[in-house]
Protein backbone atom coordinates (compact mmCIF):
# COMPACT_ATOMS: atom_id res chain seq x y z
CA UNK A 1 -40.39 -21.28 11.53
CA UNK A 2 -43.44 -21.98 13.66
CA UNK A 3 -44.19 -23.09 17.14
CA UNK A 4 -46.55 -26.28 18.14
CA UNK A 5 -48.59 -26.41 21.31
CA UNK A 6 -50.16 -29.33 21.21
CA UNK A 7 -53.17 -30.81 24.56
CA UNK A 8 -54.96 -33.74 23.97
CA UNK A 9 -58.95 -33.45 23.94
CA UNK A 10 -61.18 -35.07 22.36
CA UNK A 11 -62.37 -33.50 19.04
CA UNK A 12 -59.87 -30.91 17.04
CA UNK A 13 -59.67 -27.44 18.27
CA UNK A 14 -57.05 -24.80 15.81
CA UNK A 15 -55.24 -21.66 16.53
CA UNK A 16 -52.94 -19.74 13.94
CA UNK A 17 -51.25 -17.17 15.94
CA UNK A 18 -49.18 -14.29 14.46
CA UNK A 19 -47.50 -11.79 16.21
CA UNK A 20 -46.97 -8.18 15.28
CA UNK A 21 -42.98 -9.60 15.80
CA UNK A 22 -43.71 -10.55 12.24
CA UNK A 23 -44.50 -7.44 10.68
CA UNK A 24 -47.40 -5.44 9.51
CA UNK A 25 -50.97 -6.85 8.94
CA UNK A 26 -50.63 -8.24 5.67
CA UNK A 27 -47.22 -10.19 6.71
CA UNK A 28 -48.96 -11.52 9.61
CA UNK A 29 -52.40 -12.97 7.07
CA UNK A 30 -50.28 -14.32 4.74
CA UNK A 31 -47.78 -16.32 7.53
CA UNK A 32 -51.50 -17.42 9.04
CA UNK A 33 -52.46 -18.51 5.65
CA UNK A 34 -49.20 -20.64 5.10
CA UNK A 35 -49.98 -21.98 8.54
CA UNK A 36 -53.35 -23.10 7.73
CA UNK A 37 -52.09 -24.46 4.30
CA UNK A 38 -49.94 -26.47 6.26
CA UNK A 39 -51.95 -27.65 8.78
CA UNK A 40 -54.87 -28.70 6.41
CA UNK A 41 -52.00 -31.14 4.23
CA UNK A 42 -51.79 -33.38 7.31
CA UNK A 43 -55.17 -32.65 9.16
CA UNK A 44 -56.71 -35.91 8.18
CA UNK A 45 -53.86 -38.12 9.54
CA UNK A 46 -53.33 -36.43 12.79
CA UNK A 47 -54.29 -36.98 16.48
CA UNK A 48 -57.45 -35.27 18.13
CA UNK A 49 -56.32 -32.53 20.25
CA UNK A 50 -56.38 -28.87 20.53
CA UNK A 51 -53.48 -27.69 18.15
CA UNK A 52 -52.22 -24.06 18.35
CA UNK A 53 -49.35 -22.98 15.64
CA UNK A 54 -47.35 -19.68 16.58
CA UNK A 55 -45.60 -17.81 13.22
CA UNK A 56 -42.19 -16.87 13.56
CA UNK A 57 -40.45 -14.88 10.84
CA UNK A 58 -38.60 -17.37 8.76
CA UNK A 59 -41.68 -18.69 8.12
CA UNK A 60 -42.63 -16.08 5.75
CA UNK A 61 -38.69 -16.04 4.40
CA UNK A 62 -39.00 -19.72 3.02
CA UNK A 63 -40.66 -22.00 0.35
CA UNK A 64 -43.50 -24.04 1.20
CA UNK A 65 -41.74 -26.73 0.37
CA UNK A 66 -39.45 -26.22 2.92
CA UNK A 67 -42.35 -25.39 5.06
CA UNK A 68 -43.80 -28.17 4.54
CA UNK A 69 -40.91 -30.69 4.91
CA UNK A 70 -40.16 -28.94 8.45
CA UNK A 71 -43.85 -29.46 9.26
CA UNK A 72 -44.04 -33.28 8.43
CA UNK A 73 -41.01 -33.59 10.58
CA UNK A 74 -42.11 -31.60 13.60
CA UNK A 75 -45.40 -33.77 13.99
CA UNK A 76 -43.41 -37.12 13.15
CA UNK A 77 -41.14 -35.81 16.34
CA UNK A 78 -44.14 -34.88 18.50
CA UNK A 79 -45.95 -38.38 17.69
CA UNK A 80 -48.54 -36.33 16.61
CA UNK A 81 -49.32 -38.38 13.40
CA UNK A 82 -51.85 -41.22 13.10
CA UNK A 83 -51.66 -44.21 10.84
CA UNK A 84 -49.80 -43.55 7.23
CA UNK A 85 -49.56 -40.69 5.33
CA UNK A 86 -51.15 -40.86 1.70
C-alpha cells in the first residue's frame, strides 16, 4: 500500500509522496490525505527521524482500517515505535 523510508535525525521531518502512477490529481490528494491520517494516529509514539511515505495504488483501493492495521504493523517491523501505544 505505501512505502517507508525512514533516516534517523534528530527532530521529525515528513514527506507524503504520490506519484502520477496513482492516477489523476485528485486520486493522488486524497491517497496523501490517507497518508497523513495515518501517520498523525501514531506520530506521538514514534522515533525522531526524517519519515518519507510513498502511495502506491492499493492504498486508495482499501479501508482505513485496513490501512491502518498494515501501518501499525509496518512501524512495529521497522522498530520504529517508541514506548506503548495508547
Amino acid at each position: 500500500m505505501f512505502v517507508l523510508f525512514y533516516k534517523e535525525t534528530q527532530g521529525y521531518n515528513i514527506g507524503f509522496v504520490a506519484s502520477k502512477k496513482i492516477g489523476n490529481a485528485v486520486k493522488r490528494n486524497r491517497a496523501k490525505r490517507l497518508l497523513r491520517a495515518l501517520f498523525l494516529v501514531y506520530c506521538d509514539n514514534l522515533k525522531e527521524g526524517s519519515y518519507i511515505l510513498v502511495a502506491k495504488q492499493p492504498l486508495l483501493e482499501s479501508t482505513f482500517a485496513n490501512a491502518k492495521e498494515i501501518f501499525l504493523t509496518t512501524l512495529k517491523r521497522s522498530s520504529l515505535l517508541r514506548g506503548r501505544l495508547r
